[in-house]
PDB file of N, CA and C in Angstrom:
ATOM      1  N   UNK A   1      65.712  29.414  83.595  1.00  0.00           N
ATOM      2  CA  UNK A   1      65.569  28.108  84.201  1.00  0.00           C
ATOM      3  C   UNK A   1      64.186  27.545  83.857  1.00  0.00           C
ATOM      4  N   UNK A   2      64.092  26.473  83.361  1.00  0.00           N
ATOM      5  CA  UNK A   2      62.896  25.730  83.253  1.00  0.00           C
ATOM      6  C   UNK A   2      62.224  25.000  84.112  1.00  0.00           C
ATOM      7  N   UNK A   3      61.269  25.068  84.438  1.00  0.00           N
ATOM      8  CA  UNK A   3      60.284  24.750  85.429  1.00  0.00           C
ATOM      9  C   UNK A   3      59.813  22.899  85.489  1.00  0.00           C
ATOM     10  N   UNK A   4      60.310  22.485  86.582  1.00  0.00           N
ATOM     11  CA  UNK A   4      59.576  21.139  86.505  1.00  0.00           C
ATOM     12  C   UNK A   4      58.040  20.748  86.494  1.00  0.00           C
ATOM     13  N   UNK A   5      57.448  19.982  85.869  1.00  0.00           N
ATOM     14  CA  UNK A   5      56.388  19.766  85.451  1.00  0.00           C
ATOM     15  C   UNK A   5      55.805  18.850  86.926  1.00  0.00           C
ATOM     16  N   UNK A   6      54.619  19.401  87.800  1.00  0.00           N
ATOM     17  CA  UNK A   6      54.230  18.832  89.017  1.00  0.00           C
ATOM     18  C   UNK A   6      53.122  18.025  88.110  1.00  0.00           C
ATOM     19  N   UNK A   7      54.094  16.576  89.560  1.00  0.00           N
ATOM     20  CA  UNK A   7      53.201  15.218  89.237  1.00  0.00           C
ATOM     21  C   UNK A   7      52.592  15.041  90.619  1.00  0.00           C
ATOM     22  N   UNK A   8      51.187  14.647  89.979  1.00  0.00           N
ATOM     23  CA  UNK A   8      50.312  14.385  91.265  1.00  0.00           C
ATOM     24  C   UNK A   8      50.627  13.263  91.904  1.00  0.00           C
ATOM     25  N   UNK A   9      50.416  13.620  93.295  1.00  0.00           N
ATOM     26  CA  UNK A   9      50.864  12.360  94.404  1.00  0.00           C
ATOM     27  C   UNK A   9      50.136  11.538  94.392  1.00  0.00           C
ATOM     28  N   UNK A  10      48.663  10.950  93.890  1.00  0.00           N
ATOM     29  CA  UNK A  10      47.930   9.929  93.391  1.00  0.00           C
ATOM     30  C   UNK A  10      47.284   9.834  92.234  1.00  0.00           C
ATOM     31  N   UNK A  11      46.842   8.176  91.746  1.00  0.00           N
ATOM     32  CA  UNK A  11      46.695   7.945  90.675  1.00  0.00           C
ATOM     33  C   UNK A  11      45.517   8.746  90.537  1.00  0.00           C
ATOM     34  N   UNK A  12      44.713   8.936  89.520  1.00  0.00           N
ATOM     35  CA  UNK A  12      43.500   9.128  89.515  1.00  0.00           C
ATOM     36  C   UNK A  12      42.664   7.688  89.522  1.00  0.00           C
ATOM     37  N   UNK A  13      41.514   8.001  89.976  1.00  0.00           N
ATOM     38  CA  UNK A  13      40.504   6.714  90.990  1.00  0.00           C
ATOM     39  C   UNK A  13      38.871   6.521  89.813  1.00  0.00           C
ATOM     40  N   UNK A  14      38.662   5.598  89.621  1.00  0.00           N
ATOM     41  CA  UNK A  14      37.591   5.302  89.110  1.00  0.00           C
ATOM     42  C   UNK A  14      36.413   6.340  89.979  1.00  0.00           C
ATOM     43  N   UNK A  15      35.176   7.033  89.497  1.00  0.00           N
ATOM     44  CA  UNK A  15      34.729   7.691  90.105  1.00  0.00           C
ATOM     45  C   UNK A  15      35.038   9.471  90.220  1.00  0.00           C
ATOM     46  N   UNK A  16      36.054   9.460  89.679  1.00  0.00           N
ATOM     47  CA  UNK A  16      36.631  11.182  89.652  1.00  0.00           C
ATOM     48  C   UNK A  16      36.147  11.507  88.461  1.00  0.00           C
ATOM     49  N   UNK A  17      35.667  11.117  87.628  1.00  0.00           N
ATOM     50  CA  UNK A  17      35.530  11.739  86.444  1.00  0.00           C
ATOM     51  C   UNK A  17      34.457  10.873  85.750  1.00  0.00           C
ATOM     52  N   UNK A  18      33.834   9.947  86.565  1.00  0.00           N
ATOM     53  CA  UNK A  18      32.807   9.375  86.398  1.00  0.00           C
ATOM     54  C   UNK A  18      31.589   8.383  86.905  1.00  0.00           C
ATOM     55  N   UNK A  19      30.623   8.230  86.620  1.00  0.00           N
ATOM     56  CA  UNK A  19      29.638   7.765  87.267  1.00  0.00           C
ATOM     57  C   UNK A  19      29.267   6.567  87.372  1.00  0.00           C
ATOM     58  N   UNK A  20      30.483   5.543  86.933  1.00  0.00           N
ATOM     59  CA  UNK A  20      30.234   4.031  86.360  1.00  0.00           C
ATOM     60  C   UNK A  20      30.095   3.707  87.829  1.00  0.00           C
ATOM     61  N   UNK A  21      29.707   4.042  89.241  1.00  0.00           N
ATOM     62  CA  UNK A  21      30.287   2.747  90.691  1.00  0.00           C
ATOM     63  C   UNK A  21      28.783   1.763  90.127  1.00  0.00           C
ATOM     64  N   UNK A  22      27.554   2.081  89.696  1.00  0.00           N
ATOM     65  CA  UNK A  22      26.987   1.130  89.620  1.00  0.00           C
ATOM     66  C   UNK A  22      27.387  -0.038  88.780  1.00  0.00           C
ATOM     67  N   UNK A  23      28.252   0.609  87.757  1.00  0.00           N
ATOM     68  CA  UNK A  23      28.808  -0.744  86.942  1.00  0.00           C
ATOM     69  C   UNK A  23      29.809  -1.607  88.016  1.00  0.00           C
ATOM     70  N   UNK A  24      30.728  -0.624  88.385  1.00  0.00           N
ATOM     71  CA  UNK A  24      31.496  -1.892  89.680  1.00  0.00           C
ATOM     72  C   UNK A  24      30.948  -2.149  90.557  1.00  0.00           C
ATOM     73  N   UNK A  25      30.104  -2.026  91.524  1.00  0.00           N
ATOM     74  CA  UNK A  25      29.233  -1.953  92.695  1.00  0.00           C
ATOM     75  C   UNK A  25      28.605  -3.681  92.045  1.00  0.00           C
ATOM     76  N   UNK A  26      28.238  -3.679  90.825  1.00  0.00           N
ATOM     77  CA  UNK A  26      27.325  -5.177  90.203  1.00  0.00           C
ATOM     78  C   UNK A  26      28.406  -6.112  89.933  1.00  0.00           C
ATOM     79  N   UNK A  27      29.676  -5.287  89.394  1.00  0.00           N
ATOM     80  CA  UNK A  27      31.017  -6.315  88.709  1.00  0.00           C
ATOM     81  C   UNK A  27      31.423  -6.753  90.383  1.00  0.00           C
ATOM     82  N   UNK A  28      31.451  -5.665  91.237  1.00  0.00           N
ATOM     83  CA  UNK A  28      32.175  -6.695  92.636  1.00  0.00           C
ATOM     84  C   UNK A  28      31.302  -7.306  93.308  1.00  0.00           C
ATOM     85  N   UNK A  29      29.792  -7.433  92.563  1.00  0.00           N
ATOM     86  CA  UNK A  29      28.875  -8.475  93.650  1.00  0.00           C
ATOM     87  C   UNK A  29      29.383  -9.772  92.620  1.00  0.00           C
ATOM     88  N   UNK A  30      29.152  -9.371  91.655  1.00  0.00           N
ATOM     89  CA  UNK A  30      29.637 -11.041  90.945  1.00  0.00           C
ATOM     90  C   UNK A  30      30.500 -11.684  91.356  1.00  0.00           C
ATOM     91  N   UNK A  31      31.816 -10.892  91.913  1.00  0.00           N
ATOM     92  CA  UNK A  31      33.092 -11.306  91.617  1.00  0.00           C
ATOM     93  C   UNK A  31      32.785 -12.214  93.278  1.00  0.00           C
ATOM     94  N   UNK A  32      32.095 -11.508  94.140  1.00  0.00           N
ATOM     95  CA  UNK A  32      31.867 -11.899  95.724  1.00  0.00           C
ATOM     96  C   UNK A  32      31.236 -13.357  95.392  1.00  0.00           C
ATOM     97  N   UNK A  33      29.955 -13.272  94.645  1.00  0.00           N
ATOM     98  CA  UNK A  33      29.058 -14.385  94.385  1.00  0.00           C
ATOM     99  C   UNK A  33      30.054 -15.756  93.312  1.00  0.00           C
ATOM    100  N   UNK A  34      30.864 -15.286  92.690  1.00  0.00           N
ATOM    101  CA  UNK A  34      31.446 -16.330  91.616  1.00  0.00           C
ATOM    102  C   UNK A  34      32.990 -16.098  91.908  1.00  0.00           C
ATOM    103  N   UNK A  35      33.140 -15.820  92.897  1.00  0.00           N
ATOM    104  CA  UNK A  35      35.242 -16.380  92.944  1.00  0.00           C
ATOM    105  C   UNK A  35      35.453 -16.932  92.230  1.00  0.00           C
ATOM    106  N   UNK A  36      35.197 -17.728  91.649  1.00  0.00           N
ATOM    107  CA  UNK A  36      35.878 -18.701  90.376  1.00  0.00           C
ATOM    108  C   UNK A  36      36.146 -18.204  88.919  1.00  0.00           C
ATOM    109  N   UNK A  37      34.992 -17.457  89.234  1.00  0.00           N
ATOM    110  CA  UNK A  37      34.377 -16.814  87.424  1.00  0.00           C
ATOM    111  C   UNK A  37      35.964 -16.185  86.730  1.00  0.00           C
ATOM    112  N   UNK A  38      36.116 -16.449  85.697  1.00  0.00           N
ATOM    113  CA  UNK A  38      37.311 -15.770  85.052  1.00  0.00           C
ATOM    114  C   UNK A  38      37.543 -14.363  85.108  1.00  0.00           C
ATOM    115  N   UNK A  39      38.674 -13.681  84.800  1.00  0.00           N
ATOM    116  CA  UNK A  39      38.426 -12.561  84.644  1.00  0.00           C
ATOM    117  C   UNK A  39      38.063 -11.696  83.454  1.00  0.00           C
ATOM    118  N   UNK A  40      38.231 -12.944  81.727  1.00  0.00           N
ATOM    119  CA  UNK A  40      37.286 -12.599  80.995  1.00  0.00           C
ATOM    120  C   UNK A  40      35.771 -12.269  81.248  1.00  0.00           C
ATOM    121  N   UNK A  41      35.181 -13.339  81.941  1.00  0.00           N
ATOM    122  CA  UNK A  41      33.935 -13.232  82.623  1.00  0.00           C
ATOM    123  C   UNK A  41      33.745 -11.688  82.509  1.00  0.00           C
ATOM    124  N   UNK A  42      34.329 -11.276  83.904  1.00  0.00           N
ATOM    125  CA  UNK A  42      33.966  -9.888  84.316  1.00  0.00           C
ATOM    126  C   UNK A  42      34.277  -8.540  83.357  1.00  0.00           C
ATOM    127  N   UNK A  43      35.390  -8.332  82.523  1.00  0.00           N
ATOM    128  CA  UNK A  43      35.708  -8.227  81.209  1.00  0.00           C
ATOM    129  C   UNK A  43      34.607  -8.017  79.916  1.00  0.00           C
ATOM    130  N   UNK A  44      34.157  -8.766  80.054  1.00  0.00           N
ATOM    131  CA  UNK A  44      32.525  -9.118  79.409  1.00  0.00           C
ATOM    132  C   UNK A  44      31.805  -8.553  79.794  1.00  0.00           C
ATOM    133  N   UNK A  45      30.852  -8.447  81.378  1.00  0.00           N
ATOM    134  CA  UNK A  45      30.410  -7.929  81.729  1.00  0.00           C
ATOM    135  C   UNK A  45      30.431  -6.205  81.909  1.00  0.00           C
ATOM    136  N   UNK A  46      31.537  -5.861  82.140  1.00  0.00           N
ATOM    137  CA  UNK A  46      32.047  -4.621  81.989  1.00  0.00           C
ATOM    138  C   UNK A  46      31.726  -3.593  80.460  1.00  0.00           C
ATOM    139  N   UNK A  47      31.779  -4.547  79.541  1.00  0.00           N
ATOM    140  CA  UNK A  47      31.698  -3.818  78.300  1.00  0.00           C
ATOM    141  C   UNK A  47      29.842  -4.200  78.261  1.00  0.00           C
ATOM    142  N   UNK A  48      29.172  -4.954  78.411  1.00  0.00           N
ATOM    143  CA  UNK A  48      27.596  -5.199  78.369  1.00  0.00           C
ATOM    144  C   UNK A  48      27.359  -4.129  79.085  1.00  0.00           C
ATOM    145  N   UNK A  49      27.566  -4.075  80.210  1.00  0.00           N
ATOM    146  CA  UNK A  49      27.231  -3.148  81.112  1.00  0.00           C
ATOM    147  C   UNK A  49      27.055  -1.472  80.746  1.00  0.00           C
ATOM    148  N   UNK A  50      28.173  -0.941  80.821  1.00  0.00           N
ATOM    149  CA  UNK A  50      28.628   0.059  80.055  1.00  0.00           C
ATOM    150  C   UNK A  50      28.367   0.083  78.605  1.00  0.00           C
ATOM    151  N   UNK A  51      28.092  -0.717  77.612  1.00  0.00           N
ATOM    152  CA  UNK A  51      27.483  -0.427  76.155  1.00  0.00           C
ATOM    153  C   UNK A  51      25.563  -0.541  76.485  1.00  0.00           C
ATOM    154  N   UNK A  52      25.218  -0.924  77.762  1.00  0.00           N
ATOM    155  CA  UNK A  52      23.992  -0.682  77.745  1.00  0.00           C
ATOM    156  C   UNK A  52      23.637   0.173  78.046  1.00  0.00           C
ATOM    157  N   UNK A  53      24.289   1.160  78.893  1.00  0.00           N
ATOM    158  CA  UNK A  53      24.159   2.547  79.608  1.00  0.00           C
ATOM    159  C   UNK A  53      24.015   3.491  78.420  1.00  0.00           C
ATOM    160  N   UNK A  54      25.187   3.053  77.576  1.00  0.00           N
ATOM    161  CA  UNK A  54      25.548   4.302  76.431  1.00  0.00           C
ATOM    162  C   UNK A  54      24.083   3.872  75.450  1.00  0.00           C
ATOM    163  N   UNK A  55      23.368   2.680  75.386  1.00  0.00           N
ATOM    164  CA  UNK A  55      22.539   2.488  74.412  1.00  0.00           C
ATOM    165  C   UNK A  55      20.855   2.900  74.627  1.00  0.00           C
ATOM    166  N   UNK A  56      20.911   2.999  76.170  1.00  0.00           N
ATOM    167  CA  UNK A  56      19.510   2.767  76.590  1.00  0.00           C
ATOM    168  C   UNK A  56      19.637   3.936  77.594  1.00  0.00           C
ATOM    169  N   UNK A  57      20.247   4.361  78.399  1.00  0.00           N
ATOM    170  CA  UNK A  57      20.404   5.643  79.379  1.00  0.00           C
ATOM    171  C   UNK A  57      20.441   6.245  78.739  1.00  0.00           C
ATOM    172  N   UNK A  58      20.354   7.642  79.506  1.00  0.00           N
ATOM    173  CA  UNK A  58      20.622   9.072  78.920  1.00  0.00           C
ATOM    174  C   UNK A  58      22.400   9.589  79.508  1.00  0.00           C
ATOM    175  N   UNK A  59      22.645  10.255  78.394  1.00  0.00           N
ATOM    176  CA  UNK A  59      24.195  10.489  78.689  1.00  0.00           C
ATOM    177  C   UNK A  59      24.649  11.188  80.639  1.00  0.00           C
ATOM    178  N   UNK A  60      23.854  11.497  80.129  1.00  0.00           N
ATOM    179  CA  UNK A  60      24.197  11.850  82.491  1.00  0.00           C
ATOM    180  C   UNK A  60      24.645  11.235  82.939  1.00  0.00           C
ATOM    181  N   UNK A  61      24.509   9.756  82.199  1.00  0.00           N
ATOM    182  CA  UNK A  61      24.409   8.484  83.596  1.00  0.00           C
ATOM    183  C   UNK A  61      25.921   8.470  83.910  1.00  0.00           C
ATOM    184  N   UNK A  62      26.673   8.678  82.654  1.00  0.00           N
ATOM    185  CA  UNK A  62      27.856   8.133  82.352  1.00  0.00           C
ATOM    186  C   UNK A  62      28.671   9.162  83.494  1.00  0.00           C
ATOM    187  N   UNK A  63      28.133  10.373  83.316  1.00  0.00           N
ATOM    188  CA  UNK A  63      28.524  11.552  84.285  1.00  0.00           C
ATOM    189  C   UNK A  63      28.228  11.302  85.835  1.00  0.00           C
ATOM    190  N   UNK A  64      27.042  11.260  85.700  1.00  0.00           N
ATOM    191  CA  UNK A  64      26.620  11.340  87.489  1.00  0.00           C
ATOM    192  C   UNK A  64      26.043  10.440  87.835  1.00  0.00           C
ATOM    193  N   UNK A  65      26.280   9.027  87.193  1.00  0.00           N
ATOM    194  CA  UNK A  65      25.874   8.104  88.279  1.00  0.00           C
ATOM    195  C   UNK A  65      24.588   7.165  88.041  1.00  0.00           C
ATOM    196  N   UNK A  66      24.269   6.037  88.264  1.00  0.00           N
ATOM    197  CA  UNK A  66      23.052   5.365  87.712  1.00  0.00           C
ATOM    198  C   UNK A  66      22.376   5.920  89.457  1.00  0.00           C
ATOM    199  N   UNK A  67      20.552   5.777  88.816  1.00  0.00           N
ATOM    200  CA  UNK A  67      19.829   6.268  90.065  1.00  0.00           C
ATOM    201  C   UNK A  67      19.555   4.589  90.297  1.00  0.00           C
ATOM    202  N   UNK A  68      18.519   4.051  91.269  1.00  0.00           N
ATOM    203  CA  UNK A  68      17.824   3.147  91.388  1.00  0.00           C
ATOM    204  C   UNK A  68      17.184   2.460  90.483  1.00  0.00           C
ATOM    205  N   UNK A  69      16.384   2.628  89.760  1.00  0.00           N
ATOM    206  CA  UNK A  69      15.942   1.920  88.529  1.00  0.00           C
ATOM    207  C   UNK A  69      17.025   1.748  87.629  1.00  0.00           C
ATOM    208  N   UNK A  70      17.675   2.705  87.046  1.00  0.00           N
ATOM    209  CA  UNK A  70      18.821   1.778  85.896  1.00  0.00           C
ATOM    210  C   UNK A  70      19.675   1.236  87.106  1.00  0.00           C
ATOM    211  N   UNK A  71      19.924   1.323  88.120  1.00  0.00           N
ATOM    212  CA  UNK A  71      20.813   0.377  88.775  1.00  0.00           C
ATOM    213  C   UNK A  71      20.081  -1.295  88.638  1.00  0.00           C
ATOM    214  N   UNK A  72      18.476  -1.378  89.329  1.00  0.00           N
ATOM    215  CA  UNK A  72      17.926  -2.481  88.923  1.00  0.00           C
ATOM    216  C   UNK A  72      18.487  -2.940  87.399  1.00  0.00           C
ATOM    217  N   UNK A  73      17.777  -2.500  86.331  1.00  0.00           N
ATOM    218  CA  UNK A  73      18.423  -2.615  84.861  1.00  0.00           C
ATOM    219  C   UNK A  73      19.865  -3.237  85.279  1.00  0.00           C
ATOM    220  N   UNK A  74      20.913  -2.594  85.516  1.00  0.00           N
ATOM    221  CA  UNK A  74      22.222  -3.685  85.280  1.00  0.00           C
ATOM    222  C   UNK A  74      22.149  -4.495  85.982  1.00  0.00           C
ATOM    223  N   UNK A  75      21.390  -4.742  87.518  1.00  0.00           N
ATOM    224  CA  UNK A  75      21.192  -6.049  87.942  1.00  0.00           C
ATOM    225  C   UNK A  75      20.607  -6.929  86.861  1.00  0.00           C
ATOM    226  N   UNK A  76      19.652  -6.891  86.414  1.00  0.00           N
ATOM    227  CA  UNK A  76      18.692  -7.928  85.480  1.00  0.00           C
ATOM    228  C   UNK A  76      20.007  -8.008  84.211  1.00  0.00           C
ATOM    229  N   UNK A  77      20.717  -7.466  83.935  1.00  0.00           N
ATOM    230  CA  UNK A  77      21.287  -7.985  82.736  1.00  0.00           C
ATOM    231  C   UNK A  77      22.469  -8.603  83.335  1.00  0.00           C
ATOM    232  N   UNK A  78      22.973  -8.173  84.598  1.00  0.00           N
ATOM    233  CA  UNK A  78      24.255  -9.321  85.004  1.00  0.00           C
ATOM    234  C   UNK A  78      23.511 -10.982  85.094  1.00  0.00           C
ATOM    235  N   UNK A  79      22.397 -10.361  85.601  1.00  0.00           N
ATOM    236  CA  UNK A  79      21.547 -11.683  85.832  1.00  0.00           C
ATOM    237  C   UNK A  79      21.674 -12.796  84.862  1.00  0.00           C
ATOM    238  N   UNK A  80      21.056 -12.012  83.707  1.00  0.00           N
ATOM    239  CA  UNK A  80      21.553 -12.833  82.304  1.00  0.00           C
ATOM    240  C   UNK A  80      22.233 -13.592  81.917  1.00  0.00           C
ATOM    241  N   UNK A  81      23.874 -12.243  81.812  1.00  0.00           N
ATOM    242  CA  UNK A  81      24.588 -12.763  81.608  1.00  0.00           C
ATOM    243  C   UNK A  81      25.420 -14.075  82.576  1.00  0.00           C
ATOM    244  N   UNK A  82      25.260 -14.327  83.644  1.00  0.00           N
ATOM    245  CA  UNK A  82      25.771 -15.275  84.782  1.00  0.00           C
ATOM    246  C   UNK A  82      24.655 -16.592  84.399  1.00  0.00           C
ATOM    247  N   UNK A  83      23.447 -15.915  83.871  1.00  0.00           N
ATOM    248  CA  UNK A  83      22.585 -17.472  83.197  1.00  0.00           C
ATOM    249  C   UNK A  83      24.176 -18.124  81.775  1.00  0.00           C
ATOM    250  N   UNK A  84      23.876 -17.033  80.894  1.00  0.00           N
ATOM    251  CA  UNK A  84      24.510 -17.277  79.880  1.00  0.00           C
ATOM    252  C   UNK A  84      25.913 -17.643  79.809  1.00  0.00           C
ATOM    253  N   UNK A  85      26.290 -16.943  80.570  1.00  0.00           N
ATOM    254  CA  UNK A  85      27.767 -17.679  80.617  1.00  0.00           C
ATOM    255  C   UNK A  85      28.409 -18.671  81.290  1.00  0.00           C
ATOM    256  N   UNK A  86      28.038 -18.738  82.463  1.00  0.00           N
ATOM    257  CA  UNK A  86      28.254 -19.048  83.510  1.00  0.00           C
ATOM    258  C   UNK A  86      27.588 -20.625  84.146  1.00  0.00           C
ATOM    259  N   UNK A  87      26.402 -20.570  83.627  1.00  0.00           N
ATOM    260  CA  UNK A  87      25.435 -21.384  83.432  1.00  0.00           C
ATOM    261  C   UNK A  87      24.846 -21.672  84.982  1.00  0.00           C
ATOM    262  N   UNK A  88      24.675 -20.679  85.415  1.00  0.00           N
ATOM    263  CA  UNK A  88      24.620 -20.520  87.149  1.00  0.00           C
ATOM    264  C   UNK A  88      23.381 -19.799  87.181  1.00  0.00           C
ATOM    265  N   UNK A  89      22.140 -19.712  88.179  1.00  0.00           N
ATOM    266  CA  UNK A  89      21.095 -18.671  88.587  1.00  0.00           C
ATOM    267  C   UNK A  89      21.694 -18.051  89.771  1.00  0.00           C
ATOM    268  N   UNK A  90      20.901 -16.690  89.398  1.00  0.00           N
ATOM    269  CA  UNK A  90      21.049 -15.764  90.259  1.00  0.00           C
ATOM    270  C   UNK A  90      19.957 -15.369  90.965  1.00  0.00           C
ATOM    271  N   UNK A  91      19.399 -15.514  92.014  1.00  0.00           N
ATOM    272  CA  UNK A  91      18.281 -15.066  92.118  1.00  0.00           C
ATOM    273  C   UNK A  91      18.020 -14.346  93.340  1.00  0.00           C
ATOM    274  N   UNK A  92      17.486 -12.818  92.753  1.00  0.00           N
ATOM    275  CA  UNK A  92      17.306 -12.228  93.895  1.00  0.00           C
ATOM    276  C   UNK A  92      15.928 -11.557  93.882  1.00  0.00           C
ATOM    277  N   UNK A  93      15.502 -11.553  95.340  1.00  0.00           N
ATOM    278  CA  UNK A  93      14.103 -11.396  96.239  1.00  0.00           C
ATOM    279  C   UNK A  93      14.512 -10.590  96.770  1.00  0.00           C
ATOM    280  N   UNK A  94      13.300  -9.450  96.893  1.00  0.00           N
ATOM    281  CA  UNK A  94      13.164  -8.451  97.403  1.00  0.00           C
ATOM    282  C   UNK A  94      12.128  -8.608  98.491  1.00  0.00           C
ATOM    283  N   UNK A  95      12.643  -7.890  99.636  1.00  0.00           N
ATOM    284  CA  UNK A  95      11.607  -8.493 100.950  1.00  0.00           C
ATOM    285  C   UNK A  95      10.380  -7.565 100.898  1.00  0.00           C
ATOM    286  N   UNK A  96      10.505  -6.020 100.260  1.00  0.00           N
ATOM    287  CA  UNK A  96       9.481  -5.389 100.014  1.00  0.00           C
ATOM    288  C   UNK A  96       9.804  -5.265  98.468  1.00  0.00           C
ATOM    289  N   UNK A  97       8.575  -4.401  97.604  1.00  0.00           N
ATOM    290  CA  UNK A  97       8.869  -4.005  95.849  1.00  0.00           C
ATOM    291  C   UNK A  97       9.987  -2.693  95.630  1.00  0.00           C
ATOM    292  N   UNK A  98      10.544  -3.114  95.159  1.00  0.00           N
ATOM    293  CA  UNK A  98      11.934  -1.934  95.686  1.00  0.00           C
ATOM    294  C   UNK A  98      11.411  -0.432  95.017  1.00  0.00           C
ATOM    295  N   UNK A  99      10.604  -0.514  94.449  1.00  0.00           N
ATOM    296  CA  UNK A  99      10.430   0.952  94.090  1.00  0.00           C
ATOM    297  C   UNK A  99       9.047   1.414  94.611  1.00  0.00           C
ATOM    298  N   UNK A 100       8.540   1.033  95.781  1.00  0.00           N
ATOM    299  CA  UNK A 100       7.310   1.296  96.412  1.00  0.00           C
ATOM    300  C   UNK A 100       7.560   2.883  96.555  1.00  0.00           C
ATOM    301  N   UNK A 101       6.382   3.344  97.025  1.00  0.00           N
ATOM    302  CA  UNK A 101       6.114   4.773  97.703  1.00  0.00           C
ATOM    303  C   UNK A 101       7.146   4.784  99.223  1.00  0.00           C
ATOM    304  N   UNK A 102       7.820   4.184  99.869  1.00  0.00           N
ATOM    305  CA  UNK A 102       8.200   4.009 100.962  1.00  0.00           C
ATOM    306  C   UNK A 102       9.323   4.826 100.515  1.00  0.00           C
ATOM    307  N   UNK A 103      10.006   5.524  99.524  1.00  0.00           N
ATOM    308  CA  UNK A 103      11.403   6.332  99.876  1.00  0.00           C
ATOM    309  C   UNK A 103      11.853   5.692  98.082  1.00  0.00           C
ATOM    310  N   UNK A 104      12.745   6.384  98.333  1.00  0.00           N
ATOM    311  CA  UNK A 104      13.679   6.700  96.904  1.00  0.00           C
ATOM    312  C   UNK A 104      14.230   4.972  96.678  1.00  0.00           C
ATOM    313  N   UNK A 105      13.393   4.072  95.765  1.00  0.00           N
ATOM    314  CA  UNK A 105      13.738   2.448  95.567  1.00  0.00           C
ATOM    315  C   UNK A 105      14.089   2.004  96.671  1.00  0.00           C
ATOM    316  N   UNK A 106      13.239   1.915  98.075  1.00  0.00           N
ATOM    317  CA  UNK A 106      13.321   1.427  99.113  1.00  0.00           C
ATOM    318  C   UNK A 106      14.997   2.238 100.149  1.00  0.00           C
ATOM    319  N   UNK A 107      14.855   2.874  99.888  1.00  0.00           N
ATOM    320  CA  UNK A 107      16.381   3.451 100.112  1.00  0.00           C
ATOM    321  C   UNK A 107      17.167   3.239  99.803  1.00  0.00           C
ATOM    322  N   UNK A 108      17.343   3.234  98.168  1.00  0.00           N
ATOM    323  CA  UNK A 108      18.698   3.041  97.517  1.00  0.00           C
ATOM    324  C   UNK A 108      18.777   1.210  97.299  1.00  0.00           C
ATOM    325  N   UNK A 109      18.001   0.318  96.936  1.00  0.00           N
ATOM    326  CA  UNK A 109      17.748  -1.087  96.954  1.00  0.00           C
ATOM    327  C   UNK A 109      17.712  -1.615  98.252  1.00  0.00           C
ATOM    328  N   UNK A 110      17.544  -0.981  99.133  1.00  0.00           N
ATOM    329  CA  UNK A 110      17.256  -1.818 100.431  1.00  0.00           C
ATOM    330  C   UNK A 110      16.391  -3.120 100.796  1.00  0.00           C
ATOM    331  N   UNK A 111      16.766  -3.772 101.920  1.00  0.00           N
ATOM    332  CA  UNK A 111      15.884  -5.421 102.308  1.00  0.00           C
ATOM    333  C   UNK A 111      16.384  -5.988 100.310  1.00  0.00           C
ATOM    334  N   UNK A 112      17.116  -6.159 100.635  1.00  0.00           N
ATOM    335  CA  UNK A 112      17.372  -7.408  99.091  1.00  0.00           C
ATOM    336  C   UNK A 112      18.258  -8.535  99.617  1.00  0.00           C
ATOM    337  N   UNK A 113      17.557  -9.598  99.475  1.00  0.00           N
ATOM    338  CA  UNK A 113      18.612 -10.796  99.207  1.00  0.00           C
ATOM    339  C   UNK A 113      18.578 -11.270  98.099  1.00  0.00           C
ATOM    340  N   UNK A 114      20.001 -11.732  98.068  1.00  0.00           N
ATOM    341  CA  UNK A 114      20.849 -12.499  96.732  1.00  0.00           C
ATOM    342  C   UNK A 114      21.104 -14.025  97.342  1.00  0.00           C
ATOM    343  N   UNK A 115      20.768 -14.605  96.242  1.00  0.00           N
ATOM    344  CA  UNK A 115      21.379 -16.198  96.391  1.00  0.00           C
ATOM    345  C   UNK A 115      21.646 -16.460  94.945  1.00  0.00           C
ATOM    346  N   UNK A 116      23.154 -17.030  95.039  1.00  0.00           N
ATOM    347  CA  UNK A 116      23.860 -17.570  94.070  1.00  0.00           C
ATOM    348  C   UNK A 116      24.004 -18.822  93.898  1.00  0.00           C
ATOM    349  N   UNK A 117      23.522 -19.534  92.783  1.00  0.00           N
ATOM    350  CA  UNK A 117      23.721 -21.018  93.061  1.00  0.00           C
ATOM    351  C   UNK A 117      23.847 -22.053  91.282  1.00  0.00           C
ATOM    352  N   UNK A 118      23.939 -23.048  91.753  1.00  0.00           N
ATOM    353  CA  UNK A 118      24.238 -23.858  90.205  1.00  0.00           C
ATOM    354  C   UNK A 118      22.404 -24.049  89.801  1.00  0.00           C
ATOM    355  N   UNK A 119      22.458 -23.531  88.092  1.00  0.00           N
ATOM    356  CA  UNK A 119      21.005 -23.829  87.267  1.00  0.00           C
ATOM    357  C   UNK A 119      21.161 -25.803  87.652  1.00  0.00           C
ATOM    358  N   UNK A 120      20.120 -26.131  87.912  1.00  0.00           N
ATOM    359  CA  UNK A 120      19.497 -27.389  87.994  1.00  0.00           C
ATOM    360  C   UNK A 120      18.783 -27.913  86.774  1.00  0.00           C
TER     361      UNK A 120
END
């Protein structure tokens, strides 16, 4: 008798096998900040994002995760790109310098505001 082949009872989940949440963690602030934005938009962003990791990180990242500073890094380049494409500013203030002596990038980017709005 031949044996049925066991199928797992869930899909596998972004995050099981890799370290991209800072890439979605930035793709679902956009998507919060620009409802409108296409889903090429984000599409775009996704591959910038992820071809900057592979170009400028060290391979870990891809494994275990962006720390605080390359997390900053894909902020500043969504930034960019939402100038460039989008033709929108993004601008975010930090209420203290996020990578002070006070704890690991303020605790993980802590005290940050974002404001999204049309370039003037």
């Amino acid at each position: 008798m031949q044996k049925q082949p066991q199928i797992r009872s869930a899909p596998f989940k972004q995050g099981e096998f890799d370290g991209l949440c800072g890439v979605y963690a930035v793709l679902n602030a956009l998507a919060i900040l620009y409802p409108d934005a296409e889903r090429a938009f984000h599409r775009h962003c996704f591959r910038r994002l992820v071809g900057h990791i592979v170009r400028h990180m060290t391979p870990s990242t891809v494994m275990r995760g962006t720390g605080p500073r390359q997390l900053w890094t894909l902020i500043q380049l969504a930034q960019r790109l939402v100038r460039q494409e989008l033709q929108c500013s993004l601008l975010i203030e930090w209420a203290k310098a996020p990578f002070d002596r006070d704890g690991p990038a303020r605790k993980a980017c802590g005290d940050m505001e974002v404001v999204a709005g049309d370039l003037i």
